[in-house]
PDB file of N, CA and C in Angstrom:
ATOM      1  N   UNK A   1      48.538 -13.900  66.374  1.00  0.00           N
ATOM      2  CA  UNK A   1      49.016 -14.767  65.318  1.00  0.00           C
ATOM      3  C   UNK A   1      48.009 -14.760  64.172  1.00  0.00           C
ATOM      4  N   UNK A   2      48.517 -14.753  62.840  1.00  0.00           N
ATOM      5  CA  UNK A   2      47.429 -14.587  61.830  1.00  0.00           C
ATOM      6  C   UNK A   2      47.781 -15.805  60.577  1.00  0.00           C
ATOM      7  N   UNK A   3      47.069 -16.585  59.870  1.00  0.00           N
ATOM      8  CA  UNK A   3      47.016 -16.879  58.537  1.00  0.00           C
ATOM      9  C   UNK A   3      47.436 -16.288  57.908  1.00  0.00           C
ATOM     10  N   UNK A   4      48.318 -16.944  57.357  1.00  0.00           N
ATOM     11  CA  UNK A   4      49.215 -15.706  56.046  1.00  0.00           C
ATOM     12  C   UNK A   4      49.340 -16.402  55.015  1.00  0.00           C
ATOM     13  N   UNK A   5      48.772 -16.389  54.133  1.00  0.00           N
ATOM     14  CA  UNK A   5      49.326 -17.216  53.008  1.00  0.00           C
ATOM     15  C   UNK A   5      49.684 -16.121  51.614  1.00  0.00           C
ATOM     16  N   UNK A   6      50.782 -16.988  51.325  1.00  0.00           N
ATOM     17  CA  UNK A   6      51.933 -16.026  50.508  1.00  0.00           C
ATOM     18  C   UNK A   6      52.267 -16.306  49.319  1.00  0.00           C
ATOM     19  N   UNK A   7      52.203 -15.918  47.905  1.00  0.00           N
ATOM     20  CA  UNK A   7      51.839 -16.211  46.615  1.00  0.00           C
ATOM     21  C   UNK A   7      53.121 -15.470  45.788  1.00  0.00           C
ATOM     22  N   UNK A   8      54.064 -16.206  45.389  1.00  0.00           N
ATOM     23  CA  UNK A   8      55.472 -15.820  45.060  1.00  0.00           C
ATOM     24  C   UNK A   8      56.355 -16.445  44.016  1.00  0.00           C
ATOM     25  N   UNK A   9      56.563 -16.478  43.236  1.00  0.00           N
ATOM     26  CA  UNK A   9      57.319 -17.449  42.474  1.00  0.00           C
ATOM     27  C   UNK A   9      59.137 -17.823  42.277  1.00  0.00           C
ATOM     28  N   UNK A  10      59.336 -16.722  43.414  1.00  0.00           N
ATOM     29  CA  UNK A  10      60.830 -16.109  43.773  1.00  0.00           C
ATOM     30  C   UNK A  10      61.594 -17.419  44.809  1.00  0.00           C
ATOM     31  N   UNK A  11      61.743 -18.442  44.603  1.00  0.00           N
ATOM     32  CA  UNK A  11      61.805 -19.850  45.345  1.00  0.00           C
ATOM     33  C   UNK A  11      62.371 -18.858  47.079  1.00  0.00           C
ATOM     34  N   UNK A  12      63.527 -18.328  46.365  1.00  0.00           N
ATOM     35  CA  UNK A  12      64.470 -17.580  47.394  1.00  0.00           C
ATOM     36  C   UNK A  12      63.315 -16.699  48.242  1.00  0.00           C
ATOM     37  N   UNK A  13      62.635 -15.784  47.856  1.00  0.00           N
ATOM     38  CA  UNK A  13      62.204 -14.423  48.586  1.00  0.00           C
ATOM     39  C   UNK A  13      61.221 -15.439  49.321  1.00  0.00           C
ATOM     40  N   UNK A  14      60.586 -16.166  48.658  1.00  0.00           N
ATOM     41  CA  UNK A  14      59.118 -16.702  49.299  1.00  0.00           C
ATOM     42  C   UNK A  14      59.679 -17.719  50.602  1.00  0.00           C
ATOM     43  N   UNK A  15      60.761 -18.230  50.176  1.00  0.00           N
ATOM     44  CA  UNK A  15      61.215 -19.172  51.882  1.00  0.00           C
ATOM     45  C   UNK A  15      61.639 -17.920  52.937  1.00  0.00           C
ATOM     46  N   UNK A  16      62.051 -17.075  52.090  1.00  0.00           N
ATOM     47  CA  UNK A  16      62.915 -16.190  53.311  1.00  0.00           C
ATOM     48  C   UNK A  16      61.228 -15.429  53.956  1.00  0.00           C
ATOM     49  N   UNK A  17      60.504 -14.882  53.196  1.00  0.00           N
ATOM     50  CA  UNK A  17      59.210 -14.140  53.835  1.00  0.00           C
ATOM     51  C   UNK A  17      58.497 -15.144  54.461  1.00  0.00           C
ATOM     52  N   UNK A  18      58.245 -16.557  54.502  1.00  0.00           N
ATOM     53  CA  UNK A  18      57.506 -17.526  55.077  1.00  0.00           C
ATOM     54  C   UNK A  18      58.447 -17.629  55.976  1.00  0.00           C
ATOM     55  N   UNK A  19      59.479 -18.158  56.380  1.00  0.00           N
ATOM     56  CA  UNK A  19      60.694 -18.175  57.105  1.00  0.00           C
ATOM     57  C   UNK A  19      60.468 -17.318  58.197  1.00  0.00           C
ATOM     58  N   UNK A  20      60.097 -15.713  57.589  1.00  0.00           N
ATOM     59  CA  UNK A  20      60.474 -14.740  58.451  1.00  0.00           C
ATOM     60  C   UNK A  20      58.591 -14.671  59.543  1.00  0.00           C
ATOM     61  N   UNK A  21      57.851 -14.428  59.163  1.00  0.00           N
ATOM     62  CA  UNK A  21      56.277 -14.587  59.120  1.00  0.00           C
ATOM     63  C   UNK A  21      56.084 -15.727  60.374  1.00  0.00           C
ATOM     64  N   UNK A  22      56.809 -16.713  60.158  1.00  0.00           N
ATOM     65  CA  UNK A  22      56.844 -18.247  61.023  1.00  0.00           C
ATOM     66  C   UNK A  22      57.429 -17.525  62.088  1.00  0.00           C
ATOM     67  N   UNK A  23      58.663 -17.013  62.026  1.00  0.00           N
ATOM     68  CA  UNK A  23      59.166 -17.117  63.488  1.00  0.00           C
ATOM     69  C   UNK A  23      58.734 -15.819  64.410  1.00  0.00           C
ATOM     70  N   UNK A  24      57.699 -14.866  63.382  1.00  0.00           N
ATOM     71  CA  UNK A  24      57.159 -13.781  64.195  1.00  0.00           C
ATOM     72  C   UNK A  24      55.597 -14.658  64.956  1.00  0.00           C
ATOM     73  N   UNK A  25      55.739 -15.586  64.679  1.00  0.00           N
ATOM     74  CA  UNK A  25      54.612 -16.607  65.175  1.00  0.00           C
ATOM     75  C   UNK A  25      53.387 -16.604  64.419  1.00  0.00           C
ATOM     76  N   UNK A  26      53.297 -16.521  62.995  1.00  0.00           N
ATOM     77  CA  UNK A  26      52.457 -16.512  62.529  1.00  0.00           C
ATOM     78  C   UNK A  26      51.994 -18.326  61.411  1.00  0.00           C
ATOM     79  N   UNK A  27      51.069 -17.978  61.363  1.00  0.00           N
ATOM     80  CA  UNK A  27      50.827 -19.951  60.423  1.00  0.00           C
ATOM     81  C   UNK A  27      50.725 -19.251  58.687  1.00  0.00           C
ATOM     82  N   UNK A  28      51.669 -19.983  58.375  1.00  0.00           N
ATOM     83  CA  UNK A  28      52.338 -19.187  57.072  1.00  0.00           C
ATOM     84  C   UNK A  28      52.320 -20.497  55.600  1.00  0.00           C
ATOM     85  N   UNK A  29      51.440 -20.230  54.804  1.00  0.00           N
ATOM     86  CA  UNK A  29      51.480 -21.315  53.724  1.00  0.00           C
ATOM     87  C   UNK A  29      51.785 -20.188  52.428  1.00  0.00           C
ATOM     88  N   UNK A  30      52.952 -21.154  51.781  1.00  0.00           N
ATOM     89  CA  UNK A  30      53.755 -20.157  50.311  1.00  0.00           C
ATOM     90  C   UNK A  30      53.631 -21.264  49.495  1.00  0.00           C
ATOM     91  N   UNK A  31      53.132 -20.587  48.211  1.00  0.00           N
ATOM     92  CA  UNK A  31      52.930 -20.999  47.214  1.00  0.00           C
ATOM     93  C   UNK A  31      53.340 -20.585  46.020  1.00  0.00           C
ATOM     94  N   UNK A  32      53.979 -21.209  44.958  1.00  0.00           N
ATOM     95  CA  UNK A  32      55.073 -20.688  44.158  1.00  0.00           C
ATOM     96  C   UNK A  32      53.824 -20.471  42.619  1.00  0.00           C
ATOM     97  N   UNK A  33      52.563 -20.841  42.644  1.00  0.00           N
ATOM     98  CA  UNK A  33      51.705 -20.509  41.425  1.00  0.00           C
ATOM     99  C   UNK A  33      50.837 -19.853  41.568  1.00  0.00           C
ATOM    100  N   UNK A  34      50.427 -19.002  40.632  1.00  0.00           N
ATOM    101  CA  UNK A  34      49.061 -18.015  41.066  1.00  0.00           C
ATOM    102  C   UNK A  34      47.764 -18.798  41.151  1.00  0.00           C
ATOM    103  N   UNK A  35      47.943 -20.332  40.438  1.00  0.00           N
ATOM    104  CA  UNK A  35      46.520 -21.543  40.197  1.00  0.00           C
ATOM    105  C   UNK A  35      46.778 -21.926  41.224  1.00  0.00           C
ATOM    106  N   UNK A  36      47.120 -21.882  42.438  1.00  0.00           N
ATOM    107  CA  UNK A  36      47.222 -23.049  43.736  1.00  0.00           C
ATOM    108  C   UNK A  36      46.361 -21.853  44.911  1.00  0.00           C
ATOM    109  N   UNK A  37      46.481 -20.377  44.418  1.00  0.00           N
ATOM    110  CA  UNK A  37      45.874 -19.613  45.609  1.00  0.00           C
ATOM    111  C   UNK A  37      44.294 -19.950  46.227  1.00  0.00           C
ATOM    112  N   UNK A  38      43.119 -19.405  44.931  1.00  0.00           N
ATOM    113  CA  UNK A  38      42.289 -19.935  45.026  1.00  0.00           C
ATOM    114  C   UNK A  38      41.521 -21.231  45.672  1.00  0.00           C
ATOM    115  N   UNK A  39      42.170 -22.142  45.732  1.00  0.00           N
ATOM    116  CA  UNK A  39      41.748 -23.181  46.120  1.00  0.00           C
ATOM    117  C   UNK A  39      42.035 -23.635  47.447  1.00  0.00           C
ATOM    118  N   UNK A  40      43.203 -23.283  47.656  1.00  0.00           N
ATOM    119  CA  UNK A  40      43.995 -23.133  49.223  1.00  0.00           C
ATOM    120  C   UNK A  40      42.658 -22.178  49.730  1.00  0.00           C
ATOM    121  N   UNK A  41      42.530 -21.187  49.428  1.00  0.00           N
ATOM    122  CA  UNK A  41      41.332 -20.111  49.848  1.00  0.00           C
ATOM    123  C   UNK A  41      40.234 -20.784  49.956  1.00  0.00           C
ATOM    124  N   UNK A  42      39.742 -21.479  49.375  1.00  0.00           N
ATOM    125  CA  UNK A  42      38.162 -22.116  49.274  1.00  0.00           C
ATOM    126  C   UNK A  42      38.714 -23.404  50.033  1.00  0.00           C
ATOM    127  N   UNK A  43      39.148 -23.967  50.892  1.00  0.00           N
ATOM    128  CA  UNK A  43      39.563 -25.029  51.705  1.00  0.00           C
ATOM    129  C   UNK A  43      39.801 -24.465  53.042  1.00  0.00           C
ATOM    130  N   UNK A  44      40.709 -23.560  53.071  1.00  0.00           N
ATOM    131  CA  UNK A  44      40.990 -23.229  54.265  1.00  0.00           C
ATOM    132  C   UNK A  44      41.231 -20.999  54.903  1.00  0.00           C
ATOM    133  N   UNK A  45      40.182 -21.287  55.685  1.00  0.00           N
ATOM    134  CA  UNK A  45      40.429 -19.820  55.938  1.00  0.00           C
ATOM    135  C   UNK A  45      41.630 -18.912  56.577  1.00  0.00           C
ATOM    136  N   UNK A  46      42.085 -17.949  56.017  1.00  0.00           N
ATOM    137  CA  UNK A  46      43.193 -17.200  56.203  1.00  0.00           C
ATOM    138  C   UNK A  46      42.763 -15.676  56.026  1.00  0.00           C
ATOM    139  N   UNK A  47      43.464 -15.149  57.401  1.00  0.00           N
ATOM    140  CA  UNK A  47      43.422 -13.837  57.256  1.00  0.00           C
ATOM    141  C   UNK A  47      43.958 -12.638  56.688  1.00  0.00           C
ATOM    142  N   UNK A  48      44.739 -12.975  55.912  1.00  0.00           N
ATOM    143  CA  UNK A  48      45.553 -11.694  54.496  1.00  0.00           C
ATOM    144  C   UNK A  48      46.527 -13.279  54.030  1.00  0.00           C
ATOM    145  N   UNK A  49      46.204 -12.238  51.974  1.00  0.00           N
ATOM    146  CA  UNK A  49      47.193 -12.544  51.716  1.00  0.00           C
ATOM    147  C   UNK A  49      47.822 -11.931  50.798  1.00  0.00           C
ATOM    148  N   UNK A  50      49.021 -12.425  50.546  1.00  0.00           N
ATOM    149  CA  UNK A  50      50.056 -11.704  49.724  1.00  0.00           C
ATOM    150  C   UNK A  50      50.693 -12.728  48.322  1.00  0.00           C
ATOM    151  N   UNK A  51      50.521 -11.792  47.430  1.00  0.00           N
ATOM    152  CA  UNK A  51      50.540 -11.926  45.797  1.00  0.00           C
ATOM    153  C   UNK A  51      51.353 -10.947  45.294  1.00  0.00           C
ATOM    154  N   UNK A  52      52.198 -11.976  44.632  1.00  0.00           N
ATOM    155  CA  UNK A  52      53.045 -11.425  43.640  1.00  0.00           C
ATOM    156  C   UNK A  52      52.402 -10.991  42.351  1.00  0.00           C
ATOM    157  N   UNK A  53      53.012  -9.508  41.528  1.00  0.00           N
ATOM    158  CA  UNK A  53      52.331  -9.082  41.092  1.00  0.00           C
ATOM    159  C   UNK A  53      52.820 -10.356  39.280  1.00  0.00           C
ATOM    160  N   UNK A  54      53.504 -10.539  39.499  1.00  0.00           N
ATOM    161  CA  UNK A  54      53.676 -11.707  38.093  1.00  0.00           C
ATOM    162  C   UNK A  54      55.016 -12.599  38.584  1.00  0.00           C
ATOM    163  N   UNK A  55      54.043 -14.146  38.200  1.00  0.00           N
ATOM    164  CA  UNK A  55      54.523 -15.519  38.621  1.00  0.00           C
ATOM    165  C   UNK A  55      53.303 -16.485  37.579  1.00  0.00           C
ATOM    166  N   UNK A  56      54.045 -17.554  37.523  1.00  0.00           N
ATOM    167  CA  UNK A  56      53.705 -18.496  36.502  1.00  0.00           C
ATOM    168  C   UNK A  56      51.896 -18.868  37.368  1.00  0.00           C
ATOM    169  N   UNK A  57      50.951 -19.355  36.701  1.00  0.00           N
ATOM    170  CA  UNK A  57      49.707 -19.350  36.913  1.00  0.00           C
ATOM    171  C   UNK A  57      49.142 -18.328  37.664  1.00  0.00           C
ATOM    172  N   UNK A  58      49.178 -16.963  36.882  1.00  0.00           N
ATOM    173  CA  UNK A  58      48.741 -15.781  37.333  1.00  0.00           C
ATOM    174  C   UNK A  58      49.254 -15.062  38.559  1.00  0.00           C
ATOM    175  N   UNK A  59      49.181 -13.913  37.788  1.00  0.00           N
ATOM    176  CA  UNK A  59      49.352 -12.888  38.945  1.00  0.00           C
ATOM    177  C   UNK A  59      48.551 -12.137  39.544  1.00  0.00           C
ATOM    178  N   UNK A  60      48.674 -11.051  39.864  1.00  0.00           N
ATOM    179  CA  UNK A  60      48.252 -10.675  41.227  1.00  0.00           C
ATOM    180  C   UNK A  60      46.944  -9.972  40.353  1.00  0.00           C
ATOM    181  N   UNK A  61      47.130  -9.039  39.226  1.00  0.00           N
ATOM    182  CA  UNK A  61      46.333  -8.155  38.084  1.00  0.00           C
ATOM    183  C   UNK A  61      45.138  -9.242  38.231  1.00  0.00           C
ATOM    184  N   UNK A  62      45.152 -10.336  37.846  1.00  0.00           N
ATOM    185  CA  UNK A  62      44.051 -11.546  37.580  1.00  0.00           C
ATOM    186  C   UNK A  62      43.880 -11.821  39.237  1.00  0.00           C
ATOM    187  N   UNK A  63      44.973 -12.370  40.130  1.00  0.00           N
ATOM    188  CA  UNK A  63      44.206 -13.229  40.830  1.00  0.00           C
ATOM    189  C   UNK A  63      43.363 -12.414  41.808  1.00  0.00           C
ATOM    190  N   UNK A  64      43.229 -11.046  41.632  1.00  0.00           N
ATOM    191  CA  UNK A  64      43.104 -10.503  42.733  1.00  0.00           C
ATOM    192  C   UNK A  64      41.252 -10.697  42.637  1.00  0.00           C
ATOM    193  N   UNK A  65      40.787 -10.835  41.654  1.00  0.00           N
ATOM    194  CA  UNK A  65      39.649 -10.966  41.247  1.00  0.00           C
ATOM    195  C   UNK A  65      38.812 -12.105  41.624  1.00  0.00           C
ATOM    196  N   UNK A  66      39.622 -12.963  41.696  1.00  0.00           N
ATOM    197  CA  UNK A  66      39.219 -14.520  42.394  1.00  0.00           C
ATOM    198  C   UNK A  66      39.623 -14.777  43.175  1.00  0.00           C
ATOM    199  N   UNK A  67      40.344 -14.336  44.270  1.00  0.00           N
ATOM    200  CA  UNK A  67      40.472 -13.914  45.298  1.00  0.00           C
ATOM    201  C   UNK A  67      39.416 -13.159  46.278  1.00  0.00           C
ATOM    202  N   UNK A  68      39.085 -12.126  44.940  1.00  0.00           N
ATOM    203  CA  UNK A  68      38.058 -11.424  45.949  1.00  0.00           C
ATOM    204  C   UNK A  68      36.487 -12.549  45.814  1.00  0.00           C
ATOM    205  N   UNK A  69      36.313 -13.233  44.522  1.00  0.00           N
ATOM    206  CA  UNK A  69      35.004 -13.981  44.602  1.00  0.00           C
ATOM    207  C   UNK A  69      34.864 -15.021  45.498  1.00  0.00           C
ATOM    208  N   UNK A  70      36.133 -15.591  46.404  1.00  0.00           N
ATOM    209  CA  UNK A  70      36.456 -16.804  46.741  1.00  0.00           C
ATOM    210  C   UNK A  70      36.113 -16.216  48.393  1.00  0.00           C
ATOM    211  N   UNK A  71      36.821 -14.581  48.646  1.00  0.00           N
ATOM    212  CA  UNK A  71      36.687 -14.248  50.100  1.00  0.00           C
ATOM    213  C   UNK A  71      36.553 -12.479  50.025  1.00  0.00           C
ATOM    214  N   UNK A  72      35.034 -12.214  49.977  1.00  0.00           N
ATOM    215  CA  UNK A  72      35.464 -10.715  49.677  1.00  0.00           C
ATOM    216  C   UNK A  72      35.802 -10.269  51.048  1.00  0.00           C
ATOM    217  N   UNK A  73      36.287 -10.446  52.031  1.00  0.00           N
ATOM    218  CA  UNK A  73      36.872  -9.761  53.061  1.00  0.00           C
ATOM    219  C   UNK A  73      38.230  -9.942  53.286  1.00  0.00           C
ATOM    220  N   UNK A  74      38.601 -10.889  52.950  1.00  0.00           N
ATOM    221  CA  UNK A  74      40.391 -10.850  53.009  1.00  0.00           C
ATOM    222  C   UNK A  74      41.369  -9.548  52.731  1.00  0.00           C
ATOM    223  N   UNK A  75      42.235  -9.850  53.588  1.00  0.00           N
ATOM    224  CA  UNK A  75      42.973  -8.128  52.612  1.00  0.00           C
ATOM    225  C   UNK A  75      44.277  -9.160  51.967  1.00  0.00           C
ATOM    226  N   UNK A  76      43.738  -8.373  51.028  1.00  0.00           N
ATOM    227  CA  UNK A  76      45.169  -8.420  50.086  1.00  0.00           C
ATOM    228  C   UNK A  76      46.212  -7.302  49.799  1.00  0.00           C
ATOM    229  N   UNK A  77      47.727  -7.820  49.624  1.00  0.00           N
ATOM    230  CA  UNK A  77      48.491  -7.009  49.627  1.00  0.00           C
ATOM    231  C   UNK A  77      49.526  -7.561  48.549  1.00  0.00           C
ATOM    232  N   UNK A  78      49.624  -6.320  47.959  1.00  0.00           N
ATOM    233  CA  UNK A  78      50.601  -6.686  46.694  1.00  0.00           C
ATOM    234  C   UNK A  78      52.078  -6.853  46.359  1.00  0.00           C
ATOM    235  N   UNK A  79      52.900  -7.662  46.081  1.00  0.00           N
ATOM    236  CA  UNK A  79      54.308  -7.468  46.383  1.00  0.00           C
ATOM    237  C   UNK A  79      54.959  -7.683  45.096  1.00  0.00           C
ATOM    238  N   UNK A  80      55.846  -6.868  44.695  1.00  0.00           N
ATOM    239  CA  UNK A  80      56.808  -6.977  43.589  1.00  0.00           C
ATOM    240  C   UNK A  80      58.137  -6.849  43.549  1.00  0.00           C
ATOM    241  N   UNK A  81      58.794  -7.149  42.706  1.00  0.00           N
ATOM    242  CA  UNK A  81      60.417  -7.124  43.073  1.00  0.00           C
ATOM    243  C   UNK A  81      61.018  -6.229  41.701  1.00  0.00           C
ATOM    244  N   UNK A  82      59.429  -5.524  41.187  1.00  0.00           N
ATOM    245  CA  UNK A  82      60.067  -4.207  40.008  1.00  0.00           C
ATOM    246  C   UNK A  82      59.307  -2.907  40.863  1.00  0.00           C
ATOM    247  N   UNK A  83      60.444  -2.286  41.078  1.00  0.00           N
ATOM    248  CA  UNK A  83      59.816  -1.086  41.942  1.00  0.00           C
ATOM    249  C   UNK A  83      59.157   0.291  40.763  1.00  0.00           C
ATOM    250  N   UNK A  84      59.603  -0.209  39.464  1.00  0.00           N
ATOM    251  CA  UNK A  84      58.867   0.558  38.519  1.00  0.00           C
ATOM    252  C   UNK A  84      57.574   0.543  38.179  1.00  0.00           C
ATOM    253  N   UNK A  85      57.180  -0.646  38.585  1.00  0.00           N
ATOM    254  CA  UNK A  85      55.957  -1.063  38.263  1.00  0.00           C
ATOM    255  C   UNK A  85      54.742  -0.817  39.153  1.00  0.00           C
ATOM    256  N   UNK A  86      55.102  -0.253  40.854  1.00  0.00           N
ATOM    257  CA  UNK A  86      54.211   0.518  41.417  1.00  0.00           C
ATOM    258  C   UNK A  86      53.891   1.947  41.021  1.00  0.00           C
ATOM    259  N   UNK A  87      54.281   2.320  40.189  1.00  0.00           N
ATOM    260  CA  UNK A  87      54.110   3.754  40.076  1.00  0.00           C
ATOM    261  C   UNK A  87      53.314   4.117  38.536  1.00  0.00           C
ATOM    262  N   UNK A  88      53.278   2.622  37.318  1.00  0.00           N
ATOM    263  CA  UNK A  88      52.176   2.610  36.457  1.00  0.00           C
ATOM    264  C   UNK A  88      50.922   2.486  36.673  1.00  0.00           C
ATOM    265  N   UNK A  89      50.140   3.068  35.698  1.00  0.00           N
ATOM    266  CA  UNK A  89      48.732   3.646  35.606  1.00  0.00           C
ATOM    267  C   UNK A  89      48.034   1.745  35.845  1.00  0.00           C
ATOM    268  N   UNK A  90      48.198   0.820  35.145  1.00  0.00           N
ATOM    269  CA  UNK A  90      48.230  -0.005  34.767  1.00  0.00           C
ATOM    270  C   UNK A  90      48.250  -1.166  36.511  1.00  0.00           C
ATOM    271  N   UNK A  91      49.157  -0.700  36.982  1.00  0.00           N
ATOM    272  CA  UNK A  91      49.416  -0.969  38.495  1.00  0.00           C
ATOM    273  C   UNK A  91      47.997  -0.400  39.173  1.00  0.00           C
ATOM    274  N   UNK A  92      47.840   0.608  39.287  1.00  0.00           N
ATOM    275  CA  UNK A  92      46.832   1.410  40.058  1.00  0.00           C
ATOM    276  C   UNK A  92      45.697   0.939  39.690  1.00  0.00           C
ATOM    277  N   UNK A  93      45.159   0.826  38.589  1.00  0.00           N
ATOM    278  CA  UNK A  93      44.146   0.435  37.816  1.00  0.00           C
ATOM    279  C   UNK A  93      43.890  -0.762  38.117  1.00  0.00           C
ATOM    280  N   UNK A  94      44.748  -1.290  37.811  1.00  0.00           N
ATOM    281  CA  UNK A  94      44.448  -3.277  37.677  1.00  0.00           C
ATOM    282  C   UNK A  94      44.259  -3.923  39.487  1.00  0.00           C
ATOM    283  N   UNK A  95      45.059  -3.081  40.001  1.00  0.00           N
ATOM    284  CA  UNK A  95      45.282  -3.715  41.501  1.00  0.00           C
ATOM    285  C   UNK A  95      44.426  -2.496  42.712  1.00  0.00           C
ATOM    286  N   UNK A  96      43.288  -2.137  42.253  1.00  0.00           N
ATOM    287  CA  UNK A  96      43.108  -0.628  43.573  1.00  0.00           C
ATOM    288  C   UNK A  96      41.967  -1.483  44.085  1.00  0.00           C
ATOM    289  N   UNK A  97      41.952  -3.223  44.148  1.00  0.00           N
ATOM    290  CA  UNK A  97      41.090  -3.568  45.282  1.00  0.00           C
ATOM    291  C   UNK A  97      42.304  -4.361  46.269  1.00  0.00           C
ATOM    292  N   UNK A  98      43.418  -3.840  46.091  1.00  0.00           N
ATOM    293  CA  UNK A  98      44.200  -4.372  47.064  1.00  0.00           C
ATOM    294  C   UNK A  98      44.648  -3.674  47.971  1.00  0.00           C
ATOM    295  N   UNK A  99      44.238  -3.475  49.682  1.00  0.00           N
ATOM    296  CA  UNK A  99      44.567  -2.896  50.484  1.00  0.00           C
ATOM    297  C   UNK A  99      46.217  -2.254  50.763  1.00  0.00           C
ATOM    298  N   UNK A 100      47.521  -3.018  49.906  1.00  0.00           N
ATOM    299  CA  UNK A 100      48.670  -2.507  49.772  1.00  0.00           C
ATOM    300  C   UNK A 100      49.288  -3.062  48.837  1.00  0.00           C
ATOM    301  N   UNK A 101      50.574  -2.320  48.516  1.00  0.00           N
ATOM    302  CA  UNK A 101      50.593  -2.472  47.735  1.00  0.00           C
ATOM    303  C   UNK A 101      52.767  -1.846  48.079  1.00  0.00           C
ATOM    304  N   UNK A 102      53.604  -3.018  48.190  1.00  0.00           N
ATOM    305  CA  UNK A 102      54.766  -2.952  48.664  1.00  0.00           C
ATOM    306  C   UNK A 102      55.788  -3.548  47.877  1.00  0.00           C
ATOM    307  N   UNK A 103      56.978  -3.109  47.574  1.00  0.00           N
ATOM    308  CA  UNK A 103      58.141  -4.044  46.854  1.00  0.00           C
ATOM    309  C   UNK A 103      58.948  -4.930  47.772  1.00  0.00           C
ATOM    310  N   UNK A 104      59.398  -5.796  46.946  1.00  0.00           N
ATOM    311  CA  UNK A 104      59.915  -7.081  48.033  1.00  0.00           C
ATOM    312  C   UNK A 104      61.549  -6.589  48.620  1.00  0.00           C
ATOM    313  N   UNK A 105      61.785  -5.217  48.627  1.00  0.00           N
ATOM    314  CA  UNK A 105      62.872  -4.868  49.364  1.00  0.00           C
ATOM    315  C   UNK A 105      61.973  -4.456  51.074  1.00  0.00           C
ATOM    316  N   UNK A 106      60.777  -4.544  50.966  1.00  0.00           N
ATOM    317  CA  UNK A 106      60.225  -3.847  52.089  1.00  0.00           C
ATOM    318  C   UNK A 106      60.848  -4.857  53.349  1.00  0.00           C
ATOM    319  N   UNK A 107      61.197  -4.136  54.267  1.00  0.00           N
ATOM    320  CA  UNK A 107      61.709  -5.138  55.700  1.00  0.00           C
ATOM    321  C   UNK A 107      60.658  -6.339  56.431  1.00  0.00           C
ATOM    322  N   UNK A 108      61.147  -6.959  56.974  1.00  0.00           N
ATOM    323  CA  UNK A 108      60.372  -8.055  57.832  1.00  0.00           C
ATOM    324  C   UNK A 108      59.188  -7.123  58.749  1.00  0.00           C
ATOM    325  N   UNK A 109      60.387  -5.854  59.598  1.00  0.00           N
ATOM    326  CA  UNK A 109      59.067  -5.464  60.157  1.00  0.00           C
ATOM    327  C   UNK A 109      57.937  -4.853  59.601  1.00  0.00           C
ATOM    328  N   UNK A 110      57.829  -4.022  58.386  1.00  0.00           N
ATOM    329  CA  UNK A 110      57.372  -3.027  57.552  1.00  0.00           C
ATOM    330  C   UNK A 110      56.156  -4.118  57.624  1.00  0.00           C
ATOM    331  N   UNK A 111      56.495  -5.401  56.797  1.00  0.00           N
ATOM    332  CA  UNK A 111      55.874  -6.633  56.246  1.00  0.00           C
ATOM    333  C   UNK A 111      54.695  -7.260  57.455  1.00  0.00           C
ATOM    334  N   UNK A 112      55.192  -6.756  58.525  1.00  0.00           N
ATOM    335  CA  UNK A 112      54.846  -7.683  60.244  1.00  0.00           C
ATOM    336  C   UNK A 112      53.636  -6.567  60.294  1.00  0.00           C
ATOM    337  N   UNK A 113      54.448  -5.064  60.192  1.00  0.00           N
ATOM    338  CA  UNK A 113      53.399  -4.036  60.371  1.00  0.00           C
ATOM    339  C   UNK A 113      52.298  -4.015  59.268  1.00  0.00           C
ATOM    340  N   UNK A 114      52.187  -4.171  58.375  1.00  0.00           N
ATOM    341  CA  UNK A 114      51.061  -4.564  57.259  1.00  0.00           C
ATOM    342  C   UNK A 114      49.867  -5.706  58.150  1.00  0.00           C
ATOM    343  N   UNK A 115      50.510  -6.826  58.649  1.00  0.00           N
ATOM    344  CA  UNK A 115      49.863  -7.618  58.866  1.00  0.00           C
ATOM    345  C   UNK A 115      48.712  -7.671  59.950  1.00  0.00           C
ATOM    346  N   UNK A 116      49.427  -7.076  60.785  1.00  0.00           N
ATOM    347  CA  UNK A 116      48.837  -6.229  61.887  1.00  0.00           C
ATOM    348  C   UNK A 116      47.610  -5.106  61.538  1.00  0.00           C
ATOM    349  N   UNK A 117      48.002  -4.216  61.000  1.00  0.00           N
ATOM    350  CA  UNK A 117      47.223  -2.829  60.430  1.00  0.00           C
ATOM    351  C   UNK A 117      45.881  -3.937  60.058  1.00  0.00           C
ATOM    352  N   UNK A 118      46.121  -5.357  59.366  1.00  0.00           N
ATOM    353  CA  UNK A 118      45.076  -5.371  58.477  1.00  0.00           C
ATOM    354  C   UNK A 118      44.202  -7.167  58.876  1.00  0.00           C
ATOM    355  N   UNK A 119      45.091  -7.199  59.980  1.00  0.00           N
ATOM    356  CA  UNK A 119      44.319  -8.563  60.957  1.00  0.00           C
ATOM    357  C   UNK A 119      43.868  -8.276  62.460  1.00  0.00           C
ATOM    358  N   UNK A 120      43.683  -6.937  62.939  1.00  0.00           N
ATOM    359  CA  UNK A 120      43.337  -6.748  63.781  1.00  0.00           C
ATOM    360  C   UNK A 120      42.203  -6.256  64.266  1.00  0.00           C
TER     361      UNK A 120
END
């Protein structure tokens, strides 16, 4: 079972991926602003998390940075719901301290298998 906390602004995707995360038995906190990650982080320890790459109080480009000052060992993994946008220079660049880097069509298990690869 792992800490997952999940950074989304998609009301829909983020209940259904916390939803899904919970009943694979994992302890799952979603948060709909990129300003609420950080601090959740500096309060309470968690073993990966996942950021949307743009949502209202930063995204993933920024938070990944204070993220890393807050826990440089966490893995982070990146999730978007523009599949164009993994394949810009801009993407690669801004986000290559994030261990993955997936669109939000990716499956529950794909999502389960990430978690695993990178909490074990």
């Amino acid at each position: 079972m792992a800490r997952i906390l999940i950074a989304d602004d998609d009301p829909d995707y983020l209940a259904a991926f916390c939803d899904g995360m919970k009943a694979l038995g994992h302890q799952v906190t979603g948060v709909d602003q990129g300003s609420q990650v950080v601090p959740i982080l500096q309060a309470d320890p968690y073993d990966i998390v996942f950021l949307d790459v743009l949502m209202k109080g930063g995204g993933a480009i920024t938070l990944i940075h204070a993220v890393r000052a807050a826990d440089t060992n966490i893995p982070v993994v990146i999730i978007t719901g523009k599949s164009e946008i993994i394949a810009s220079p801009l993407f690669e660049q801004g986000l290559r301290q994030a261990q993955a880097k997936v669109t939000k069509t990716a499956s529950l298990v794909d999502l389960e298998r990430l978690v695993r690869q990178f909490t074990s």
